[in-house]
C-alpha atoms as a PDB file:
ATOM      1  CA  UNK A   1      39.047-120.828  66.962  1.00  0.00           C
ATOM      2  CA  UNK A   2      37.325-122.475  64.301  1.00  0.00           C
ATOM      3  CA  UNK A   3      40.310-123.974  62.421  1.00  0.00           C
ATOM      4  CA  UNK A   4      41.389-120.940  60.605  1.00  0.00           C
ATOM      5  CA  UNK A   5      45.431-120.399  61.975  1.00  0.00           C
ATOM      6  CA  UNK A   6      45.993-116.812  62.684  1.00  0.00           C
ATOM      7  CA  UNK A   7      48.793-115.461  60.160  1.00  0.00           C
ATOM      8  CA  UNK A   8      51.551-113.186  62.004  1.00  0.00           C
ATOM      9  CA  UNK A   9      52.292-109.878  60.025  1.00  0.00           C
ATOM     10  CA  UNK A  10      55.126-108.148  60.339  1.00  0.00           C
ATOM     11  CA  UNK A  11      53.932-104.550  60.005  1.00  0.00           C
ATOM     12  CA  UNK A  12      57.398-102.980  60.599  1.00  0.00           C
ATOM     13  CA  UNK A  13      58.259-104.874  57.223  1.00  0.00           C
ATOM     14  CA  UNK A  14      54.882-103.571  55.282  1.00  0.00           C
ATOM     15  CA  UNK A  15      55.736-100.326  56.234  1.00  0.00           C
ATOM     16  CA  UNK A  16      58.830-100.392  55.083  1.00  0.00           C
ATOM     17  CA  UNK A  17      57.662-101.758  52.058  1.00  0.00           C
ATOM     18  CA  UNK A  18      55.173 -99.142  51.240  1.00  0.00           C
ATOM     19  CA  UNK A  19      57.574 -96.391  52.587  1.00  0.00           C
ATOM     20  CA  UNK A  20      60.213 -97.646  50.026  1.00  0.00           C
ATOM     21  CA  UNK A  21      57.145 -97.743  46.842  1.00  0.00           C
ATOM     22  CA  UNK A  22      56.070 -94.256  47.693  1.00  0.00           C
ATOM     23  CA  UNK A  23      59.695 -93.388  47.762  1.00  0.00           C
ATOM     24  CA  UNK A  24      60.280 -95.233  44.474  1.00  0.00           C
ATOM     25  CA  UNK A  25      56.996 -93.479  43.102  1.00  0.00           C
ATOM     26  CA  UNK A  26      57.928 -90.123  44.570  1.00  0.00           C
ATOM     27  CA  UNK A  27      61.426 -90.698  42.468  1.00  0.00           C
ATOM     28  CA  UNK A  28      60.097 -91.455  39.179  1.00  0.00           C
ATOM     29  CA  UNK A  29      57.798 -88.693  39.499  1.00  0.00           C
ATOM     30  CA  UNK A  30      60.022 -86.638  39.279  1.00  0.00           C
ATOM     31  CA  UNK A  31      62.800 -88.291  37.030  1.00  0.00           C
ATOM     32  CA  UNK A  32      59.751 -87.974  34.580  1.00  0.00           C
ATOM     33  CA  UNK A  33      59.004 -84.426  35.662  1.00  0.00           C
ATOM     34  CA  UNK A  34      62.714 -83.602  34.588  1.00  0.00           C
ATOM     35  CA  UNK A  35      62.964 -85.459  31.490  1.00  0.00           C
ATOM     36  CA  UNK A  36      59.494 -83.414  30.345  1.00  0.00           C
ATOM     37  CA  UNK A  37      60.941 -80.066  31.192  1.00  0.00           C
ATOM     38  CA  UNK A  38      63.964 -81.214  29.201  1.00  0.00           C
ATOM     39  CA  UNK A  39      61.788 -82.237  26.450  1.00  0.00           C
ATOM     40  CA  UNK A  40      60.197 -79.526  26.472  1.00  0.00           C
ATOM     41  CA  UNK A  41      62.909 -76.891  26.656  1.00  0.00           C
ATOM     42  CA  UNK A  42      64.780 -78.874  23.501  1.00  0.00           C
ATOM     43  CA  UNK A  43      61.468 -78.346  21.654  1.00  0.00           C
ATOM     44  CA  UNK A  44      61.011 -74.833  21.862  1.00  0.00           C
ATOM     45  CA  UNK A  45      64.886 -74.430  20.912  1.00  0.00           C
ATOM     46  CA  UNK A  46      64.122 -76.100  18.106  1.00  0.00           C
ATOM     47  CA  UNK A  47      60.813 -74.512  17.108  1.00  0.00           C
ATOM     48  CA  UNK A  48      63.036 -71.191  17.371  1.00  0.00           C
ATOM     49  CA  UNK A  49      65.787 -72.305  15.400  1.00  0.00           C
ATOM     50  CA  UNK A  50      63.136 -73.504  12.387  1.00  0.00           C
ATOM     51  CA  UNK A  51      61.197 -70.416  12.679  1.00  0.00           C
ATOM     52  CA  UNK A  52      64.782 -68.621  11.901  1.00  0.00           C
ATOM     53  CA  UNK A  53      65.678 -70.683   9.054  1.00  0.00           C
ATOM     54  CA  UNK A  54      61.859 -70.538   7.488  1.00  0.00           C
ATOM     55  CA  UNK A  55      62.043 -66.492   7.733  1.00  0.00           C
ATOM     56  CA  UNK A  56      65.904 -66.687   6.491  1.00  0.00           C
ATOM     57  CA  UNK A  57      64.506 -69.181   3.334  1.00  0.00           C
ATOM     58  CA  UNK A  58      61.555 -66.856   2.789  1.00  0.00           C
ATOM     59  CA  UNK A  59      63.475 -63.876   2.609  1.00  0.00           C
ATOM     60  CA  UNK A  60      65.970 -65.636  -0.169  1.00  0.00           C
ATOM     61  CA  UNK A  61      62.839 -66.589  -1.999  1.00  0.00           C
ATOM     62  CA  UNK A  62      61.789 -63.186  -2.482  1.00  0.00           C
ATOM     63  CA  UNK A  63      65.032 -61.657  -3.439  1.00  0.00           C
ATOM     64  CA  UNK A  64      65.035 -64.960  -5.925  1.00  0.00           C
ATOM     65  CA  UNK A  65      61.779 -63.856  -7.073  1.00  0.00           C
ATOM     66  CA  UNK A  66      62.822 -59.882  -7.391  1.00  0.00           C
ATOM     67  CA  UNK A  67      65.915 -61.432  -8.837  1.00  0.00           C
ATOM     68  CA  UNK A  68      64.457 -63.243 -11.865  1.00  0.00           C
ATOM     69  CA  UNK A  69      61.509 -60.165 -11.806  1.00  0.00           C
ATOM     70  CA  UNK A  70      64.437 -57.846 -12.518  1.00  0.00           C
ATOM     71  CA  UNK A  71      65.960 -60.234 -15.502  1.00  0.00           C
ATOM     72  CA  UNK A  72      62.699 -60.886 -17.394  1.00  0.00           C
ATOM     73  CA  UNK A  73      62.244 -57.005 -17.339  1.00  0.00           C
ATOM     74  CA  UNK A  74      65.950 -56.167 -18.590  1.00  0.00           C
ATOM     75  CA  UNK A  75      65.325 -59.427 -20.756  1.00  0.00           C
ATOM     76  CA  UNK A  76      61.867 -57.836 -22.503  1.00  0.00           C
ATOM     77  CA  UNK A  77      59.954 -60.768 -21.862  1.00  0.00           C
ATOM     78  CA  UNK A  78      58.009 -59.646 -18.565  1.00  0.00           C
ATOM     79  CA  UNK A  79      54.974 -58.591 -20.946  1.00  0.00           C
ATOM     80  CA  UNK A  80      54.869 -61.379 -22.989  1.00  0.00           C
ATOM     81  CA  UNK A  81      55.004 -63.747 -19.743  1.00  0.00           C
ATOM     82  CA  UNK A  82      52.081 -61.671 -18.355  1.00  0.00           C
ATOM     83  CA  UNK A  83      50.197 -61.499 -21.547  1.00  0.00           C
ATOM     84  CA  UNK A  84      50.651 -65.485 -22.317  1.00  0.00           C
ATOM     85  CA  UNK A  85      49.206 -65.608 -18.471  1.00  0.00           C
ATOM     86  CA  UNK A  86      46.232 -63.246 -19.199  1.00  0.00           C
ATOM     87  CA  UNK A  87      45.438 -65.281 -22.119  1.00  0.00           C
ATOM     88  CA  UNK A  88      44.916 -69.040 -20.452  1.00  0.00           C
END
């Protein structure tokens, strides 16, 4: 040999090692996999639950509106309101 010492490896203990990161990899995979699908599944609950209150808010608005409609006509002002609008 030339003066270069020949290093031992222990390839039971690499494997090991590299069996135990895949593991570790395979693990986290799927810890993250889980967390996303949870994620996920509390998003579209949510989305749901907005698109409920938006409609439930809309539909108030336009009672509101049909509401205050109803008033200015009782009240005589709708024409004026309209006519002051027509004007500008």
């Amino acid at each position: 040999m030339n003066g270069v010492g020949r290093q031992s490896v222990n390839y039971k203990a690499v494997y090991k090692q590299e069996t135990l990161s895949v593991a570790m990899v395979i693990f986290l995979y799927d810890l993250a996999e889980n967390l996303f699908q949870e994620l996920q599944e509390h998003f579209q609950a949510l989305t749901a639950t907005l698109n409920l209150r938006m409609e439930e808010m809309g539909n108030r608005i336009e009672d509101l509106q049909k509401n205050v409609n109803d008033l200015m006509v009782q009240a005589g002002i709708e024409n004026s309101i309209k006519e002051q609008m027509l004007k500008t």
